[in-house]
N, C-alpha and C. Protein backbone atom coordinates (compact mmCIF):
# COMPACT_ATOMS: atom_id res chain seq x y z
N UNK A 1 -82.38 178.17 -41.91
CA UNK A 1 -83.57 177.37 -41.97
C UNK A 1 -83.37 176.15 -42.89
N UNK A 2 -82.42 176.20 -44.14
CA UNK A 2 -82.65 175.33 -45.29
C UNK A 2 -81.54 174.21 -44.83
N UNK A 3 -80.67 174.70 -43.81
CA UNK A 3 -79.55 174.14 -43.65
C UNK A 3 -80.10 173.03 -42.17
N UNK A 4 -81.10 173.70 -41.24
CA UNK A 4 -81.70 172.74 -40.27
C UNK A 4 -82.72 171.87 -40.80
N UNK A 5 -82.82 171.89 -41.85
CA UNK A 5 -84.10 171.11 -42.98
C UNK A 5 -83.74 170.07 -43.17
N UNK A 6 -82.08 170.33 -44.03
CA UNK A 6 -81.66 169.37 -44.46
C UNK A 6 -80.64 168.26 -43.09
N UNK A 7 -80.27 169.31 -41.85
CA UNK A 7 -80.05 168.44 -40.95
C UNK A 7 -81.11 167.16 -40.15
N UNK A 8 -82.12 167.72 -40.30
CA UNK A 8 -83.11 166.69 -39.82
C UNK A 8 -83.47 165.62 -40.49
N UNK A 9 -83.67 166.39 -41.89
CA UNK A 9 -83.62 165.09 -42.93
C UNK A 9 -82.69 164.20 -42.59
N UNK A 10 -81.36 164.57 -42.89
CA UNK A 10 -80.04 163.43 -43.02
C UNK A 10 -80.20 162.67 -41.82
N UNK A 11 -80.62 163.16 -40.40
CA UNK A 11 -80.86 162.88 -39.36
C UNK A 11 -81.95 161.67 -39.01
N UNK A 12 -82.99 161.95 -39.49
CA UNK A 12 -84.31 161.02 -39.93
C UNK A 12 -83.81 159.98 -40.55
N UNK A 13 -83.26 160.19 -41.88
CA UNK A 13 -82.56 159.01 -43.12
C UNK A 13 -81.87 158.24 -42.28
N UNK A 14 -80.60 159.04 -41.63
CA UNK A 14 -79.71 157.28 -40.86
C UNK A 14 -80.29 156.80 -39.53
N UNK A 15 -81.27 157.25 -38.64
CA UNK A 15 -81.86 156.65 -37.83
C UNK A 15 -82.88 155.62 -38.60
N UNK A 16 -83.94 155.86 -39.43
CA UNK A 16 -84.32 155.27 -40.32
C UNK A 16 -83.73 153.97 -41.23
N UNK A 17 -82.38 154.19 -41.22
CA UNK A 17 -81.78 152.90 -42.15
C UNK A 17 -81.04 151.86 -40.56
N UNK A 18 -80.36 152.56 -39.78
CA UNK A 18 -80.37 151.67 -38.54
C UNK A 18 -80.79 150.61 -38.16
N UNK A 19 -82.72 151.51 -37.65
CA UNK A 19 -83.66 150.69 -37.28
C UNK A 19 -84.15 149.46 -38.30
N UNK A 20 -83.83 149.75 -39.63
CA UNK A 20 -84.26 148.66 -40.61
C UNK A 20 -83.17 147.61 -40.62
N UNK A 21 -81.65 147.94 -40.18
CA UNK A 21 -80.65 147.14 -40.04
C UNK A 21 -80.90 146.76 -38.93
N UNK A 22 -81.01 146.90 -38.05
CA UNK A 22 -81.11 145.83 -36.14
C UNK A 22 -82.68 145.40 -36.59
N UNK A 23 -83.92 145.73 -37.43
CA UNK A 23 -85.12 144.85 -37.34
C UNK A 23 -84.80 143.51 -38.29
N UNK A 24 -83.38 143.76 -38.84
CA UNK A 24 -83.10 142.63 -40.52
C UNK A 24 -82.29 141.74 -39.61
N UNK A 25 -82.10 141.60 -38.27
CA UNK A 25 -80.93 141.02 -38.19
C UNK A 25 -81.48 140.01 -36.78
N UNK A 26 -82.52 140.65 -36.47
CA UNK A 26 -83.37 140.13 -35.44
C UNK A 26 -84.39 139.12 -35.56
N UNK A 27 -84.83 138.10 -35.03
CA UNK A 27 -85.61 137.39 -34.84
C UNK A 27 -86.33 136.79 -33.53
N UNK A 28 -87.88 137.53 -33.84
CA UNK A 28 -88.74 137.07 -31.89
C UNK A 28 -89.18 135.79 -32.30
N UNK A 29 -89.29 134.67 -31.30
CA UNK A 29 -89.56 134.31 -31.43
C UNK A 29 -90.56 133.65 -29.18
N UNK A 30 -91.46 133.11 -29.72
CA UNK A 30 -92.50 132.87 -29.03
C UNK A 30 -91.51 131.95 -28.08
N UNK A 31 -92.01 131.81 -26.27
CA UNK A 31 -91.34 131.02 -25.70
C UNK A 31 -91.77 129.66 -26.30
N UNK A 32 -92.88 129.09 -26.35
CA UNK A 32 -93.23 127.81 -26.66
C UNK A 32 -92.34 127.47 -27.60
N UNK A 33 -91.97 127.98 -28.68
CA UNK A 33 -91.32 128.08 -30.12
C UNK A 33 -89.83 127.89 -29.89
N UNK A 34 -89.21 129.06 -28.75
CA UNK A 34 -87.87 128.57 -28.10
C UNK A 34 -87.60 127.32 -27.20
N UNK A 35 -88.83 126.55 -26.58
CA UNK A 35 -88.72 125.54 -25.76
C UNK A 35 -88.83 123.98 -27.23
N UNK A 36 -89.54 124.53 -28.02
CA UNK A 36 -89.71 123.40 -28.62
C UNK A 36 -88.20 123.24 -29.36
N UNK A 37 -87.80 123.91 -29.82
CA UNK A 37 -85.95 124.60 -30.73
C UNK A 37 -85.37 123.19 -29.66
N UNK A 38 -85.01 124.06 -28.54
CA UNK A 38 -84.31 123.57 -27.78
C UNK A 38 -84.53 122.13 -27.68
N UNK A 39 -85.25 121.94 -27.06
CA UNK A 39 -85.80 120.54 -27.11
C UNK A 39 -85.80 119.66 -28.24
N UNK A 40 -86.06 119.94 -29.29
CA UNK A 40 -85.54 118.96 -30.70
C UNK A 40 -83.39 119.25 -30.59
N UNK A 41 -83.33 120.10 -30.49
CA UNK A 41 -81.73 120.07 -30.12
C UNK A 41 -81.46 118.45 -28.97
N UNK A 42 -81.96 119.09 -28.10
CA UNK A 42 -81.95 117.85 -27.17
C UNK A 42 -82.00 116.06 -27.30
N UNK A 43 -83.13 116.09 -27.82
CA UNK A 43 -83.95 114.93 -28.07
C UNK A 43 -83.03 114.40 -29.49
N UNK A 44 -82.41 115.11 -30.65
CA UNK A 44 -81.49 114.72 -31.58
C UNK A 44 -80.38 114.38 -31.26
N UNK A 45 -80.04 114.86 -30.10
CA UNK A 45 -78.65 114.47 -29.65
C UNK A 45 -77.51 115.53 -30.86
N UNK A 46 -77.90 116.33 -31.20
CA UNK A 46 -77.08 117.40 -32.17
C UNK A 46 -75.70 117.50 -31.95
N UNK A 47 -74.82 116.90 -32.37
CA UNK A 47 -73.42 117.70 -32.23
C UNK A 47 -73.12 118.89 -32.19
N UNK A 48 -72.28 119.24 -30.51
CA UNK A 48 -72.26 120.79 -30.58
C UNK A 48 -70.49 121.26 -31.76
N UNK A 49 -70.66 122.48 -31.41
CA UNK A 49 -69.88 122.84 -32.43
C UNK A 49 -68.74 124.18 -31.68
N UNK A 50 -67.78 123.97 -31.90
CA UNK A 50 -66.52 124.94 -31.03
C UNK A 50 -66.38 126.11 -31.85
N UNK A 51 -66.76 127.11 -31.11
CA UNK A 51 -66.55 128.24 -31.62
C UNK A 51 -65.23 128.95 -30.81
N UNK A 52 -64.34 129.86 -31.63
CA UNK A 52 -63.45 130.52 -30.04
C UNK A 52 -63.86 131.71 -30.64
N UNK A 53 -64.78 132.08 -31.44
CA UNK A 53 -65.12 133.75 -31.28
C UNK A 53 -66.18 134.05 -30.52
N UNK A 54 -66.21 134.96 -30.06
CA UNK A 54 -67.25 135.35 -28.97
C UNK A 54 -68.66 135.87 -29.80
N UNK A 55 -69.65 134.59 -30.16
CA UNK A 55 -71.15 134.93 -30.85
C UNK A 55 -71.80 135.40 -30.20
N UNK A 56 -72.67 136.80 -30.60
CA UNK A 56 -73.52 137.20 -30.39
C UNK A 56 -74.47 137.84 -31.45
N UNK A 57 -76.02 138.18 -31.49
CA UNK A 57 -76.95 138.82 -32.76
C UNK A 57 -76.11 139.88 -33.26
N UNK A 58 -76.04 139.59 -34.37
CA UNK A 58 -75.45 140.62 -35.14
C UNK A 58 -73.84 140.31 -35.67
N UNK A 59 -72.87 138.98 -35.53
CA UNK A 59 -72.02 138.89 -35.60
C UNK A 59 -72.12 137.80 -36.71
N UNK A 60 -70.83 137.49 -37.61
CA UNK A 60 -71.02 136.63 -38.40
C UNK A 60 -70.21 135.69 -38.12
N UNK A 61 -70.88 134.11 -38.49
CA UNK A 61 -70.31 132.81 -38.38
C UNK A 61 -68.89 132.71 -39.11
N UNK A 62 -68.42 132.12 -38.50
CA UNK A 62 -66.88 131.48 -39.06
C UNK A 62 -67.22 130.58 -40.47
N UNK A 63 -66.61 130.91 -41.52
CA UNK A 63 -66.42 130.01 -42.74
C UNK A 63 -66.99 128.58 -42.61
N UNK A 64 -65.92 128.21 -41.69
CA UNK A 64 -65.61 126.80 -41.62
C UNK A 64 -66.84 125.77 -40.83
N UNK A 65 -67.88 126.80 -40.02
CA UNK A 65 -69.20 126.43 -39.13
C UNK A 65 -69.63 125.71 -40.21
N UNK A 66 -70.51 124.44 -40.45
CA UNK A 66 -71.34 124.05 -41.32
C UNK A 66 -72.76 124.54 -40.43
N UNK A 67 -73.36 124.92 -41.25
CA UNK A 67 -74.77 125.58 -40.56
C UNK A 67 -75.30 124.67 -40.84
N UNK A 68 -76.43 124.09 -40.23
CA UNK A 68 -77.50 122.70 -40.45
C UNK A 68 -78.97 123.55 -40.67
N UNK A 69 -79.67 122.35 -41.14
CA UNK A 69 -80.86 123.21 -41.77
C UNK A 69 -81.78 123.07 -40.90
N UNK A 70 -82.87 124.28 -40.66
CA UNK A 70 -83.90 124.21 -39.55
C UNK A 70 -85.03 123.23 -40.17
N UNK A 71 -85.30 122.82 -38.79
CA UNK A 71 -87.01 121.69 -39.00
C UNK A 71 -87.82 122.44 -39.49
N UNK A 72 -89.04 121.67 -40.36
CA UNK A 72 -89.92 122.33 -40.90
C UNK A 72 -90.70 122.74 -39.70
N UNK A 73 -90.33 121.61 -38.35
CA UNK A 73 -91.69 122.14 -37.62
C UNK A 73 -91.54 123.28 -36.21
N UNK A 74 -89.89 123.63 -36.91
CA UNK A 74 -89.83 124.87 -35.89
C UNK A 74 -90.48 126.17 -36.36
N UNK A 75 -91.32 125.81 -37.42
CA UNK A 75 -92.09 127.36 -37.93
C UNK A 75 -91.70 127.74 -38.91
N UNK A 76 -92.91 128.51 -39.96
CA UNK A 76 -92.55 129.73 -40.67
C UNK A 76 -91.51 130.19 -40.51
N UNK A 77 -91.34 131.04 -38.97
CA UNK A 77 -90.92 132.30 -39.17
C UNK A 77 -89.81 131.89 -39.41
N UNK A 78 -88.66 130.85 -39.29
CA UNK A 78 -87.27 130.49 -39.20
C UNK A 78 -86.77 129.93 -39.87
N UNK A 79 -87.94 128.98 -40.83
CA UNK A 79 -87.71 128.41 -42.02
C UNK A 79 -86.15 128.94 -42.93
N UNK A 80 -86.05 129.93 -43.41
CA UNK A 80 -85.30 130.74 -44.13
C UNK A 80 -83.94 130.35 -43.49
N UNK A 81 -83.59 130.17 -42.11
CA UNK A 81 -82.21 129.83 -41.48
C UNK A 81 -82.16 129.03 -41.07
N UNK A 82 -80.60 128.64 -40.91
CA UNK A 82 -79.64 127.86 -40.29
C UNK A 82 -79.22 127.91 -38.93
N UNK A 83 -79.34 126.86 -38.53
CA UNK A 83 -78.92 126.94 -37.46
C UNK A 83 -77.45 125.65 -36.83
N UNK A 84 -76.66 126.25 -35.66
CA UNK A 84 -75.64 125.45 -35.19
C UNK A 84 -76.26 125.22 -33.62
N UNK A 85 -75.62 124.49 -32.65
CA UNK A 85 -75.61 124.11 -31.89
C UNK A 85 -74.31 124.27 -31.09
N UNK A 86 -74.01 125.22 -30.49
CA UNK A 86 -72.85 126.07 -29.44
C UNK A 86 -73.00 126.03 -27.85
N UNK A 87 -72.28 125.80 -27.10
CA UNK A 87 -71.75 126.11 -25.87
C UNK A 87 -73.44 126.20 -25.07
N UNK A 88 -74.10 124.85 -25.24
CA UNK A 88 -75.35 124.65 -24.73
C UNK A 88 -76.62 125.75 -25.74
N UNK A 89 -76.02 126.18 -26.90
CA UNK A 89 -77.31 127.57 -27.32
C UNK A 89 -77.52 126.93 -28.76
N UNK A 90 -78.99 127.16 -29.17
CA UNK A 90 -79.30 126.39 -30.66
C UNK A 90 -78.93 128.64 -31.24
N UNK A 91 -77.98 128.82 -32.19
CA UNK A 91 -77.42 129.93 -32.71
C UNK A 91 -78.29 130.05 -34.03
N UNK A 92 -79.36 130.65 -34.30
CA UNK A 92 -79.72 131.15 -36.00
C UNK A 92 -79.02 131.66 -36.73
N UNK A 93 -78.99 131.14 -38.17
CA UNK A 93 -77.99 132.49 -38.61
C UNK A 93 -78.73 132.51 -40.36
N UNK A 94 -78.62 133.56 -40.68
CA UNK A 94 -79.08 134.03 -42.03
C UNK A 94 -77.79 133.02 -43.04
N UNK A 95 -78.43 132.19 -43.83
CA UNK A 95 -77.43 131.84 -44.40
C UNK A 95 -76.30 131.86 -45.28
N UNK A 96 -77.24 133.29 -45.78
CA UNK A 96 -76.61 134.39 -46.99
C UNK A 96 -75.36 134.58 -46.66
N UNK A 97 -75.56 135.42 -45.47
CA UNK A 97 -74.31 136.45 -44.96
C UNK A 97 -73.95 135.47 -43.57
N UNK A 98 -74.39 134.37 -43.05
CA UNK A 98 -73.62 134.06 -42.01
C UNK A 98 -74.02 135.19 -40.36
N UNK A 99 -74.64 135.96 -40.74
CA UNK A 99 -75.54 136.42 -39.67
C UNK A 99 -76.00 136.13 -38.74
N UNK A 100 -75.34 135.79 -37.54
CA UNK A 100 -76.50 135.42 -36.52
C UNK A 100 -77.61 136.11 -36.03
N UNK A 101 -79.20 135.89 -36.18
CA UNK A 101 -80.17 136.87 -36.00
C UNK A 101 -81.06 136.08 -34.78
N UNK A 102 -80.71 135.10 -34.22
CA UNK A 102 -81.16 134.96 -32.68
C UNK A 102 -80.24 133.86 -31.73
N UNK A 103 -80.19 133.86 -30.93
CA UNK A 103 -79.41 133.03 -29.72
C UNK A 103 -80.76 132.36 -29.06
N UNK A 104 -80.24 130.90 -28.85
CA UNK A 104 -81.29 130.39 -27.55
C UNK A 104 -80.96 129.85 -26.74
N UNK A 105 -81.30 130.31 -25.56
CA UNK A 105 -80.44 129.71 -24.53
C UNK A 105 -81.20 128.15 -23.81
């Protein structure tokens, strides 16, 4: 009994720290919010940027990426990151750790 107690616990604990790692690494954002991104990408004429590693959420930027800083008027919620401009996609990334936490296509 004390030994299936503590399996569920340990069980609970790393599903529990997971879900808080893929919700830390993620970012929703509203279509209007992704059309407007894109579109200031556009309309700036942004230099894109060559990546040869294969980016996706959850992977970290290359050193050498200079991350550019987000518009005030892409929102709150994104304020906090950086973003590049890749292979037609505006890429978020946490600037701490180099994190990418959304793709836009």
């Amino acid at each position: 009994m004390k030994r299936a107690l503590i399996a569920a616990t340990a069980a609970a604990a790393i599903l529990a720290s997971s879900q808080a790692l893929t919700q830390g690494v993620t970012v929703t954002l509203e279509p209007a919010q992704r059309t407007k991104i894109k579109e200031y990408v556009v309309k700036e004429k942004v230099n894109p940027v060559t990546i040869r590693e294969r980016v996706i959420v959850g992977s970290t930027l290359p050193a050498d990426v200079e991350l550019r800083a987000v518009p005030a008027d892409w929102g709150p919620s994104v304020s906090r990151y950086r973003y590049i401009y890749s292979d037609n996609r505006v890429i978020l990334a946490d600037p701490a750790d180099r994190r990418v936490v959304q793709i836009i296509d």
